[in-house]
Protein backbone atom coordinates (compact mmCIF):
# COMPACT_ATOMS: atom_id res chain seq x y z
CA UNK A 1 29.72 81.42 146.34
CA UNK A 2 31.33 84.35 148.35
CA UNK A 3 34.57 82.22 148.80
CA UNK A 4 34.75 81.04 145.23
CA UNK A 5 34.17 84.42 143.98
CA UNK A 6 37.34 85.89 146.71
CA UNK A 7 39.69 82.99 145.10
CA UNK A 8 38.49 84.45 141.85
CA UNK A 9 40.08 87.75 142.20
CA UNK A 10 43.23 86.43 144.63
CA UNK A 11 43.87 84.02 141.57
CA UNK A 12 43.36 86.82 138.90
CA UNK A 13 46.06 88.84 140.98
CA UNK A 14 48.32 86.53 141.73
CA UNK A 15 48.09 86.03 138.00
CA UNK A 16 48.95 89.90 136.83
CA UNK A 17 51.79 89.60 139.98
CA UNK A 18 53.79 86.81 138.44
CA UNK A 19 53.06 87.81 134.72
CA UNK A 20 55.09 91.23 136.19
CA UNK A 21 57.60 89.32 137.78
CA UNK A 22 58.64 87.79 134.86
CA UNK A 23 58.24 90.83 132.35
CA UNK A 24 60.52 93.10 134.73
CA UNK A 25 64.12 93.17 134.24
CA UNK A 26 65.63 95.02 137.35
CA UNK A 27 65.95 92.66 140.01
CA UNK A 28 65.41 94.24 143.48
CA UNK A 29 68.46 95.80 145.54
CA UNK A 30 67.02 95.07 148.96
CA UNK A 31 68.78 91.41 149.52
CA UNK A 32 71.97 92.74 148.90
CA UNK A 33 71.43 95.64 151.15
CA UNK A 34 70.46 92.77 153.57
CA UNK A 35 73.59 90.68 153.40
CA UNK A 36 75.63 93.91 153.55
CA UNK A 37 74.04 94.86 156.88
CA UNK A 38 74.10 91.16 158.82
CA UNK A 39 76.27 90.84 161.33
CA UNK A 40 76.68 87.06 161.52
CA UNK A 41 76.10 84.09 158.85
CA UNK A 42 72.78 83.37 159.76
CA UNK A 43 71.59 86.42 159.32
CA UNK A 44 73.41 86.81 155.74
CA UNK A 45 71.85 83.86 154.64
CA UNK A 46 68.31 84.98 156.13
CA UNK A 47 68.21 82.17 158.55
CA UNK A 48 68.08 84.79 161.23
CA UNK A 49 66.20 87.70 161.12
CA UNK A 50 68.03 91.61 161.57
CA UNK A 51 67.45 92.50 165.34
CA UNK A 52 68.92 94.12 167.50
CA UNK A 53 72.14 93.87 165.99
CA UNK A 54 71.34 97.32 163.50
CA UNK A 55 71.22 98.77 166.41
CA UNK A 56 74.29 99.15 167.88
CA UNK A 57 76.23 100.03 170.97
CA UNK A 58 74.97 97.95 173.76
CA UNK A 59 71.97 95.88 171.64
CA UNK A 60 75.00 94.86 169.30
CA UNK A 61 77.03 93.25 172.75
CA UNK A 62 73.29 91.42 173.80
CA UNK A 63 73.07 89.70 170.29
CA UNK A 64 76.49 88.34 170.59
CA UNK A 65 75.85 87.45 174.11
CA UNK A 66 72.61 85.23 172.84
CA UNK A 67 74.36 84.08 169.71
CA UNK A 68 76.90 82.56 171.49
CA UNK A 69 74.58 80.95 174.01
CA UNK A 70 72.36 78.97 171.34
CA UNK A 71 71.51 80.31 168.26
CA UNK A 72 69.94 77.69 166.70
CA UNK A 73 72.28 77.14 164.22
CA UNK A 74 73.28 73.73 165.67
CA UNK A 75 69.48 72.74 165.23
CA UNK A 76 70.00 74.00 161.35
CA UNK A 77 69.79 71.02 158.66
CA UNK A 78 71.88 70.49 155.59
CA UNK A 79 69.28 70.82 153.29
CA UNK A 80 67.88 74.49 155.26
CA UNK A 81 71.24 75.98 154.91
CA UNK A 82 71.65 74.48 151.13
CA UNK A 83 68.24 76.19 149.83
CA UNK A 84 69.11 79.60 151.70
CA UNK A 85 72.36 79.98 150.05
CA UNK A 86 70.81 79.53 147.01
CA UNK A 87 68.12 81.66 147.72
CA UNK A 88 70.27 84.76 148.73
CA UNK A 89 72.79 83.90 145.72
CA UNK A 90 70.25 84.11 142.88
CA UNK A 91 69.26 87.32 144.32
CA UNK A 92 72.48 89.23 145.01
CA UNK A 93 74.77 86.97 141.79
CA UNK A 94 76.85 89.99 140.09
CA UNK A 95 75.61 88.44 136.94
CA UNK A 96 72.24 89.46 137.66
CA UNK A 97 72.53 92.85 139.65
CA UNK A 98 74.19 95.49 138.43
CA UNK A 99 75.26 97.00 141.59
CA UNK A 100 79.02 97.77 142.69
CA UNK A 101 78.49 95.62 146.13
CA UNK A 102 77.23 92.58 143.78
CA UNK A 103 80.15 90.92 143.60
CA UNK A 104 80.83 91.35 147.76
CA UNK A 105 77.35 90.13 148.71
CA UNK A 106 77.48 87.07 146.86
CA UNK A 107 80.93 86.61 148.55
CA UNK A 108 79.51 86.89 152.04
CA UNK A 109 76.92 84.80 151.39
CA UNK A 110 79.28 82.07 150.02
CA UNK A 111 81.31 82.52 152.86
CA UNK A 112 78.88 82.01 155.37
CA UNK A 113 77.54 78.79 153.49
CA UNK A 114 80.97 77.61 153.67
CA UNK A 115 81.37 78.32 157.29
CA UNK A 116 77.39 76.50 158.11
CA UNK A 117 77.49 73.71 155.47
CA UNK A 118 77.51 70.65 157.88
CA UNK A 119 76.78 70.16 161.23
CA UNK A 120 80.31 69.42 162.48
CA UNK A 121 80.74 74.14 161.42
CA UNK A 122 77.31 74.65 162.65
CA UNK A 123 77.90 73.67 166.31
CA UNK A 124 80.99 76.45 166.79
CA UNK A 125 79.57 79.22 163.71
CA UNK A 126 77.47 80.92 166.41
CA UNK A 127 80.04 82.10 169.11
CA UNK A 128 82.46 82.78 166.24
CA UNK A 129 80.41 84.44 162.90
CA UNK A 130 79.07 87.41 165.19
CA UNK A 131 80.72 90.98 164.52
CA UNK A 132 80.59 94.42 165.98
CA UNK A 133 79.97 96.13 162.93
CA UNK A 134 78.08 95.11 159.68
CA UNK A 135 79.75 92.48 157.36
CA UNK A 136 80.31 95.36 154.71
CA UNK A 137 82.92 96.69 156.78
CA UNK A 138 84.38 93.40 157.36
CA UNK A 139 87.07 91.74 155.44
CA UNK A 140 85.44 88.50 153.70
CA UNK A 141 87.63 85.65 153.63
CA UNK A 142 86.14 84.13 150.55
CA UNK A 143 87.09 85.23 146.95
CA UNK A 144 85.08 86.48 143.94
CA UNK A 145 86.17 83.14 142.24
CA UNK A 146 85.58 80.72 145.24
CA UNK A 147 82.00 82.29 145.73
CA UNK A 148 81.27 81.50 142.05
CA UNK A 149 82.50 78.50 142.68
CA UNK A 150 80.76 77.82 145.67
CA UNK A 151 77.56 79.12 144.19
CA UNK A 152 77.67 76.86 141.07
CA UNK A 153 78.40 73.70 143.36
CA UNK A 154 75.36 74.82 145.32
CA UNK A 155 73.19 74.68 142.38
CA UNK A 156 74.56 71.74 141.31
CA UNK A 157 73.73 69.87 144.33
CA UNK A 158 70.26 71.10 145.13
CA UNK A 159 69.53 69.87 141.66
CA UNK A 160 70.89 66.85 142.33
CA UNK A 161 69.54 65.79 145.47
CA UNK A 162 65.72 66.51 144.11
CA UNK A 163 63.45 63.31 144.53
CA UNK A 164 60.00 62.93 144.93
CA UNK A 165 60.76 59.77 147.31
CA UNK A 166 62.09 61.66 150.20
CA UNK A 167 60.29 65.31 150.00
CA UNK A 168 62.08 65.95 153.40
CA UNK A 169 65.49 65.75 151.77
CA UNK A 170 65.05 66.11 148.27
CA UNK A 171 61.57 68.45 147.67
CA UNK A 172 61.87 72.21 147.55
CA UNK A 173 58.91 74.70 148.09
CA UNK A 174 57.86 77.51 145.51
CA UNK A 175 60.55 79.68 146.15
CA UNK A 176 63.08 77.56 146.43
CA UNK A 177 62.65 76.25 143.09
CA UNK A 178 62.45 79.33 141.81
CA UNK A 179 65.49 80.16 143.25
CA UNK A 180 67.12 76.98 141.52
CA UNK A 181 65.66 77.78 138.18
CA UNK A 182 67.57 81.23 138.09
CA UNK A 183 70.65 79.41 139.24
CA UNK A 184 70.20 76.69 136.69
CA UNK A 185 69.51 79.67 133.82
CA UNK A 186 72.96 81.86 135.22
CA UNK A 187 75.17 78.80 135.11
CA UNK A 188 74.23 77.67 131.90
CA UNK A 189 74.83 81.57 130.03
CA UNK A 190 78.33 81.56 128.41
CA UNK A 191 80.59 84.29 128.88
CA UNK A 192 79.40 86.25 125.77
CA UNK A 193 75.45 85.75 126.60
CA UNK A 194 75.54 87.85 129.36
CA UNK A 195 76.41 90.97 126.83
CA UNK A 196 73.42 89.51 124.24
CA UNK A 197 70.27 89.40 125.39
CA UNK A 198 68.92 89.55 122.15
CA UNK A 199 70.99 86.67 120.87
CA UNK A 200 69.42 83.12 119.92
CA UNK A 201 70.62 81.08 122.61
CA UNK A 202 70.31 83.83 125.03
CA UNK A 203 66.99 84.51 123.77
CA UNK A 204 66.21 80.06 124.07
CA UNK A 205 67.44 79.94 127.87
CA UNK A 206 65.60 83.02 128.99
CA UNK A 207 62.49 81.49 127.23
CA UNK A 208 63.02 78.10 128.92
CA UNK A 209 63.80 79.98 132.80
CA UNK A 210 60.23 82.15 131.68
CA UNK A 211 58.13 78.87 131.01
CA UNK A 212 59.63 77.22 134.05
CA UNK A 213 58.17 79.97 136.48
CA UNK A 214 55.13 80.27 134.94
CA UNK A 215 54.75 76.52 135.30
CA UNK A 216 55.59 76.75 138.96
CA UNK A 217 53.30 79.44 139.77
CA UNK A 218 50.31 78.29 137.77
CA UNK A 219 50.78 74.50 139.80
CA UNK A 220 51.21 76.49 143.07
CA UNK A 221 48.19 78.37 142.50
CA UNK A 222 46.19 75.65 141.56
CA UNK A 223 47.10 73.86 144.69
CA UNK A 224 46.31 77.32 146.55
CA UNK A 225 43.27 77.21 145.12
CA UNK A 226 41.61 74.16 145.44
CA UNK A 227 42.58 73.65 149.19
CA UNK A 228 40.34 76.18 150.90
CA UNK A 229 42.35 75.56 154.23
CA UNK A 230 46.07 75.14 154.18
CA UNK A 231 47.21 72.11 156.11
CA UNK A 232 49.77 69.16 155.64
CA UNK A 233 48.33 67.52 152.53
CA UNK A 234 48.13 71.40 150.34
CA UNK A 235 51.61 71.83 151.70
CA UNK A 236 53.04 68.41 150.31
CA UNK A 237 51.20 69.11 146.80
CA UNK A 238 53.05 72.05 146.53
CA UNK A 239 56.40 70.58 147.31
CA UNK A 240 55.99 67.58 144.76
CA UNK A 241 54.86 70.67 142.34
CA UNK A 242 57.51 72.54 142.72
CA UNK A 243 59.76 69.83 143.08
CA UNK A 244 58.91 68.58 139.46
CA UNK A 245 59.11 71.39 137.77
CA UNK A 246 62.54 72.47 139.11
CA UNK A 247 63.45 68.86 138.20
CA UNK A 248 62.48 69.06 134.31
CA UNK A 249 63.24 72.77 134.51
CA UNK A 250 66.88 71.18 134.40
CA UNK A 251 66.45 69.24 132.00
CA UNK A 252 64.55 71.51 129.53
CA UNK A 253 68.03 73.83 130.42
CA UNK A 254 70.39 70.69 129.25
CA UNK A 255 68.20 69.89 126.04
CA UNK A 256 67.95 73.87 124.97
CA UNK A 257 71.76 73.88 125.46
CA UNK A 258 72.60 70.69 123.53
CA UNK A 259 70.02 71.53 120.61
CA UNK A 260 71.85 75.03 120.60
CA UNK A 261 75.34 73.62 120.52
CA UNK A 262 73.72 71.30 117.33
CA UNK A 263 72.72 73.81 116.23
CA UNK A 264 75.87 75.81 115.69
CA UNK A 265 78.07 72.67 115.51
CA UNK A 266 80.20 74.09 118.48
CA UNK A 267 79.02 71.34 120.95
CA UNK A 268 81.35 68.59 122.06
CA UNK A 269 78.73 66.35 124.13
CA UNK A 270 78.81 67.30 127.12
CA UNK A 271 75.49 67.89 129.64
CA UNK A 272 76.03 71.25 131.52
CA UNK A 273 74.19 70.42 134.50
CA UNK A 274 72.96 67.23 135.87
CA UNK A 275 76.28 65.22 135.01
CA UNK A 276 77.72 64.46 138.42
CA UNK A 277 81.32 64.56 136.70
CA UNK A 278 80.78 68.06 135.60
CA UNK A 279 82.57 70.82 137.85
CA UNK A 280 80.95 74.88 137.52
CA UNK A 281 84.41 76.60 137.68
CA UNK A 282 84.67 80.37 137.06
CA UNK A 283 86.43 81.54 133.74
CA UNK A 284 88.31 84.59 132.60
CA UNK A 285 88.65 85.89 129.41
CA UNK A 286 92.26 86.47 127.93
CA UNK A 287 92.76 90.32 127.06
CA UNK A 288 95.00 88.96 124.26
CA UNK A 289 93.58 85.83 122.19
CA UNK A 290 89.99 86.60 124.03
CA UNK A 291 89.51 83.06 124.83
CA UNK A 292 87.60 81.65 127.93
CA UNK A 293 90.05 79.46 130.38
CA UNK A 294 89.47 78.36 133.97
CA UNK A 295 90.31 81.11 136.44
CA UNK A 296 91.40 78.26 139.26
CA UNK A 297 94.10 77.26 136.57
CA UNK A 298 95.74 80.22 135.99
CA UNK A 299 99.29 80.50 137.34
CA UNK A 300 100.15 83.40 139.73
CA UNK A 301 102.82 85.07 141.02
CA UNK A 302 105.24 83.92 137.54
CA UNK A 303 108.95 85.44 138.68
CA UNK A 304 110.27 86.23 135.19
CA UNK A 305 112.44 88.59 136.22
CA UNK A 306 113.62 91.47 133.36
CA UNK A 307 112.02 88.85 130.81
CA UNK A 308 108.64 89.65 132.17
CA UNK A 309 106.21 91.25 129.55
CA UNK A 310 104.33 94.66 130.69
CA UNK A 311 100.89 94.26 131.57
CA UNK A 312 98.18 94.39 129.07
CA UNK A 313 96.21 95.81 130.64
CA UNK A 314 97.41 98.59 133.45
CA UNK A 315 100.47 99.18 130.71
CA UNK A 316 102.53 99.67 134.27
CA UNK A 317 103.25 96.72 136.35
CA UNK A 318 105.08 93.25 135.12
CA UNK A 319 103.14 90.74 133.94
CA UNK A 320 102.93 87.55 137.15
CA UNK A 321 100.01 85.90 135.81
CA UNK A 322 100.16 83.22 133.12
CA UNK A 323 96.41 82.10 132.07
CA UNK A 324 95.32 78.48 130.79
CA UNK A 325 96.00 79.66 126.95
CA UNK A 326 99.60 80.63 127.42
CA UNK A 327 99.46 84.28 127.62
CA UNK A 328 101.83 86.16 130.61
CA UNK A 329 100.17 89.24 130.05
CA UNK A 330 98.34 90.55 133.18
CA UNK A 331 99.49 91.96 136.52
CA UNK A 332 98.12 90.39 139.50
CA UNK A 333 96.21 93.19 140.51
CA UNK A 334 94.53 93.31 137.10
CA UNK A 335 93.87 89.83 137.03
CA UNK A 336 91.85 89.95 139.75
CA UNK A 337 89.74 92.46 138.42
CA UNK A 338 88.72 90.58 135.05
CA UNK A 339 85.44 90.19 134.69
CA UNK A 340 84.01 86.43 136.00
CA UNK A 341 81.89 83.73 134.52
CA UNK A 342 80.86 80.37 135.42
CA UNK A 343 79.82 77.25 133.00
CA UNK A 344 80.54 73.77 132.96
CA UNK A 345 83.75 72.21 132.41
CA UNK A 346 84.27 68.48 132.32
């Protein structure tokens, strides 16, 4: 009775912890402090915890001297470096922290997924991705646009890949899913959702992401709760839990898209996520016409010479940037600091 009565109260606060989670707004700062301060790719995709690297000085030259000499990221999977990337990118995406280091974070992460992907970059990213001094003080080889991009492929494949044949490959754990179902909810918000949270659609998705990981908690609870000891077989039920819910947390995504695009007759058939021939591209809105184009297609550096327009924008330089619609209006400088959003394209 004792025990029963103990799962009692650690399943009525899980329960107030998760309604929280989901009623709270702000997400939490402390991942992108924690990408901002690693000093190698493991560590900025939490694959590594922060030693003695913080430290400094001479701890700083005896984590370089072990990461070069076998990290472990040779002994990394596909799959382990897949779900961290996700994990970190839901956390630190621009679109859902309002912090001025967003927008870097998500581009370190992205660049260290890019740089531990397979295991032909694993076996040389240990004696290589180590620096003296924290990656915020680093120049990041990755773009804002190729780390959206990066990210949205991420999602895209983690999605994908989820089977209930092969739970080594394709199952996920609690978080992990949860991690997906954020990513599935950010790619699937149109550029002027993000601005309207009170809107229908906006107001649909957020519903669908909300039932999703209340779903996943309440089956990861149960599982909690009825296996008094954890072992193998309460770990596997919570993978093939969590594992079906992120899968029909897709789909419920697709279908409260498509019914919204019905809805408004502004849908032209297409699935936003679970089509394999759909890319996630990030778009920019034109200052001019307003409409969304693919950033990846703009044309840069346009030599017009004296013909050149002034930019939009600054009002200073000449326009070198011609986007998707047409438009040479925007300096290359300003152009790289429009605004960013990612949906599907096919």
């Amino acid at each position: 009775m004792a025990v029963v009565l103990r799962r009692l109260r650690r399943l009525g606060a899980c329960f107030g912890g998760s309604r929280r989670a989901v009623e709270v707004a702000e997400p939490n700062v402390q991942p992108l402090e924690a990408v901002l301060r690693s000093r190698s790719w493991m560590e900025a995709l939490g694959l590594q915890q922060h030693g003695r690297s913080d430290a400094g000085g001479e701890g700083a030259d005896d984590l370089e001297v072990g990461l070069a000499e076998g990290s472990g990221a040779d002994r990394l999977t596909d799959e382990v470096v897949l779900q961290a990337f996700v994990c970190i990118g839901v956390e630190v995406h621009p679109f859902r922290v309002s912090h001025v280091d967003a927008s870097l974070a998500l581009r370190w992460a992205a660049d260290s997924f890019a740089n531990l992907r397979d295991q032909g970059q694993r076996q040389g990213a240990a004696a290589s991705a180590v620096y003296q001094a924290p990656l915020r003080d680093q120049v990041c080889a990755t773009s804002a646009d190729e780390a959206l991009r990066l990210f949205g492929e991420a999602v895209t494949a983690l999605h994908n890949r989820l089977s209930l044949h092969d739970l080594a490959r394709g199952g996920v754990s609690r978080a992990a899913a949860d991690a997906l179902l954020h990513g599935m909810h950010l790619l699937h918000l149109r550029p002027h959702l993000r601005d309207r949270p009170n809107s229908e659609e906006r107001v649909l998705l957020d519903s669908v992401l909300s039932g999703a990981l209340t779903a996943n908690w309440l089956l990861s609870t149960f599982c909690s709760f009825v296996s008094f000891r954890p072992n193998a077989l309460r770990y596997q039920r919570e993978i093939i839990c969590s594992t079906t819910v992120a899968a029909l947390g897709g789909v419920a995504f697709t279908g409260a898209a498509r019914l919204q695009r019905m809805l408004t007759d502004a849908g032209d058939g297409r699935s936003r996520l679970g089509d394999e021939e759909a890319t996630l591209e990030p778009l920019v809105r034109c200052p001019l016409c307003r409409e969304c184009t693919p950033a990846a297609r703009a044309i840069q550096n346009v030599r017009a010479g004296d013909a050149a327009p002034t930019c939009c924008v600054c009002t200073e330089q000449r326009a070198s940037v011609c986007l998707v619609c047409g438009h040479l209006c925007l300096c290359e400088e300003c152009y790289l600091q429009l605004p960013r959003t990612t949906e599907a394209a096919g």
